[in-house]
Protein backbone atom coordinates (compact mmCIF):
# COMPACT_ATOMS: atom_id res chain seq x y z
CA UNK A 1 60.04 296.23 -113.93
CA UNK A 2 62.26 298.03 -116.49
CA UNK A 3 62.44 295.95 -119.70
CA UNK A 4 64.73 297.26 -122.77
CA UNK A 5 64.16 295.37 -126.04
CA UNK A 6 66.46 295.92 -128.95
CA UNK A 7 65.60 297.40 -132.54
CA UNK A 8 66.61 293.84 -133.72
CA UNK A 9 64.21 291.64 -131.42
CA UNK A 10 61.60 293.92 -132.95
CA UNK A 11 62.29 293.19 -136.70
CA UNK A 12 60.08 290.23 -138.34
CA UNK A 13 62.86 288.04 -140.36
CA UNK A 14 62.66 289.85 -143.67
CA UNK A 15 61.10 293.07 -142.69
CA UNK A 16 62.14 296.08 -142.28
CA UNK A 17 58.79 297.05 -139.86
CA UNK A 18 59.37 296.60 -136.21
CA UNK A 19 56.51 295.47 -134.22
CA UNK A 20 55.87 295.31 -130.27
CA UNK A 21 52.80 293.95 -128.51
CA UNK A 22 52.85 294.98 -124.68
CA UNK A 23 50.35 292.84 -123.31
CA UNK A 24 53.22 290.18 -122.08
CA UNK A 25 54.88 293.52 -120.31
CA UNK A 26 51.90 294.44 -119.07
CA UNK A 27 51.52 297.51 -121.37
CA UNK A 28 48.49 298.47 -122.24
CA UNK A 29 50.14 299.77 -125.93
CA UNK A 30 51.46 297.88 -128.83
CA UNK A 31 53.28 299.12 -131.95
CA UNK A 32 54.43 299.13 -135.52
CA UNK A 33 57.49 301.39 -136.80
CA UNK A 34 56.99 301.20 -140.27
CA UNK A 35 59.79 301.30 -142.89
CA UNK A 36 58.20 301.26 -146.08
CA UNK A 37 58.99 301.55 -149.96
CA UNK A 38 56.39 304.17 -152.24
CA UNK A 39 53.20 302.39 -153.12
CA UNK A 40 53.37 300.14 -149.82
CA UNK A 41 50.91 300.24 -146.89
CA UNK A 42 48.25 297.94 -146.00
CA UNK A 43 45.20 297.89 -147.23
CA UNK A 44 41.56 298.89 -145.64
CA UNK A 45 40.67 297.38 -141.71
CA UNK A 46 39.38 298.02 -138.58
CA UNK A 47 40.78 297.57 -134.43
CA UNK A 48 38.47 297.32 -131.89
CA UNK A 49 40.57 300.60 -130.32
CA UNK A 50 41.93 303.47 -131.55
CA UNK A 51 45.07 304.22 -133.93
CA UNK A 52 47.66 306.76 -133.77
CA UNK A 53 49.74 308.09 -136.50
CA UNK A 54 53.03 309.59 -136.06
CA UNK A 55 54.99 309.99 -139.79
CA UNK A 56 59.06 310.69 -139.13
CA UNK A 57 60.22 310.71 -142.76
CA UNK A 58 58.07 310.75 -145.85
CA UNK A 59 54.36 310.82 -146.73
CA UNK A 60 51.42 308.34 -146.53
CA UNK A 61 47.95 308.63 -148.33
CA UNK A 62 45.41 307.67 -145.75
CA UNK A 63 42.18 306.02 -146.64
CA UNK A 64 39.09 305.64 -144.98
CA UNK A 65 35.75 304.97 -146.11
CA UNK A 66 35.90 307.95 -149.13
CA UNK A 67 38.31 310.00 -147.17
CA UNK A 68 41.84 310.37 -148.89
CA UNK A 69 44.38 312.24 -147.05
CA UNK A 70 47.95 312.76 -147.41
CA UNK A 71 50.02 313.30 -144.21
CA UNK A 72 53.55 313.41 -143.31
CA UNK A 73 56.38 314.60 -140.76
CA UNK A 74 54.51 317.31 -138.40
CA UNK A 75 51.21 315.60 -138.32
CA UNK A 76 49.63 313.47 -136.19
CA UNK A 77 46.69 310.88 -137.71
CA UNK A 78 44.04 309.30 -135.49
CA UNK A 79 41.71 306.41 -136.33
CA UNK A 80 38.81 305.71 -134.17
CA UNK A 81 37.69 302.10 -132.98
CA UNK A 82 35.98 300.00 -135.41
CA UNK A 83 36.94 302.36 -138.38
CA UNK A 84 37.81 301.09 -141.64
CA UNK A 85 41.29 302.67 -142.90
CA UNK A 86 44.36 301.87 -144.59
CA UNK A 87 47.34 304.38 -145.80
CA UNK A 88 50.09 303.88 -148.45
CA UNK A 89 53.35 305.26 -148.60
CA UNK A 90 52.95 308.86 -151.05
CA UNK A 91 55.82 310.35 -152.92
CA UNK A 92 59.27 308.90 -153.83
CA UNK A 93 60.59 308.77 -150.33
CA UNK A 94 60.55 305.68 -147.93
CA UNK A 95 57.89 306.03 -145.24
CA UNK A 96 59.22 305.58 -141.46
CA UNK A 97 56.03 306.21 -139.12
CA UNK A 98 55.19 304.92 -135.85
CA UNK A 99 51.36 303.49 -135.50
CA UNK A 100 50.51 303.26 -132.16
CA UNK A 101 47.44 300.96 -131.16
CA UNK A 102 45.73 301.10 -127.81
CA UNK A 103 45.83 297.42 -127.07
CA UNK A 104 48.25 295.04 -125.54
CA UNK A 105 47.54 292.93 -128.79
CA UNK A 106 47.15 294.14 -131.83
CA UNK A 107 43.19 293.00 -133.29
CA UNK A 108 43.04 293.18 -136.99
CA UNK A 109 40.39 292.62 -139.15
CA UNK A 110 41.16 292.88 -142.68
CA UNK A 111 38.22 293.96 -145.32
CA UNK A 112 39.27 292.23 -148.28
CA UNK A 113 40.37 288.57 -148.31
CA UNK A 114 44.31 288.39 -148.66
CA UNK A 115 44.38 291.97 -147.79
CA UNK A 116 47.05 293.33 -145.60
């Protein structure tokens, strides 16, 4: 099965974040390209899997537990299962980054009510 999806299916309605879930593919891999503004990120939560980083453009604090970490283009972040973390966009650039989780469905549990 070969499956092509466009940048457009992948866009929520007023975002600017694409997301993919595989599981209904059958990949094993889901997804978000971020495309964020300075100061935005989501806040602190934990996957049952692992998280991979990969920043294109721009910079992005990383937090987790009283780790802070800035990483951009040329770096590649990972986040072990059931570890809290969240990351913000650093600097006065936009942030485009892929975050790759190692899931067919992306399992979030957010650490502060209303977070995300």
């Amino acid at each position: 099965m070969l499956t092509v999806l466009s940048a457009k299916e992948l866009l929520g309605p007023s975002s600017r974040t694409m997301r993919f879930e595989g599981e209904d593919l059958d990949a094993a891999v889901s997804f978000f390209v971020v495309d964020l503004a300075p100061g935005e990120g989501p806040d602190q939560h934990v996957h049952p899997y692992a998280e991979v980083f990969i920043p294109l453009l721009g910079a992005a604090m990383f937090m987790s537990d009283d780790l802070r970490r800035e990483a951009g283009p040329d770096e590649v972040i990972v986040v072990g299962p059931n570890t809290a973390h969240g990351f913000k966009t650093s600097g006065t650039e936009r942030l485009s980054m892929v975050c790759i989780h190692a899931n067919g469905r992306m399992i979030t549990e957010w650490l502060d009510e209303g977070a995300q």
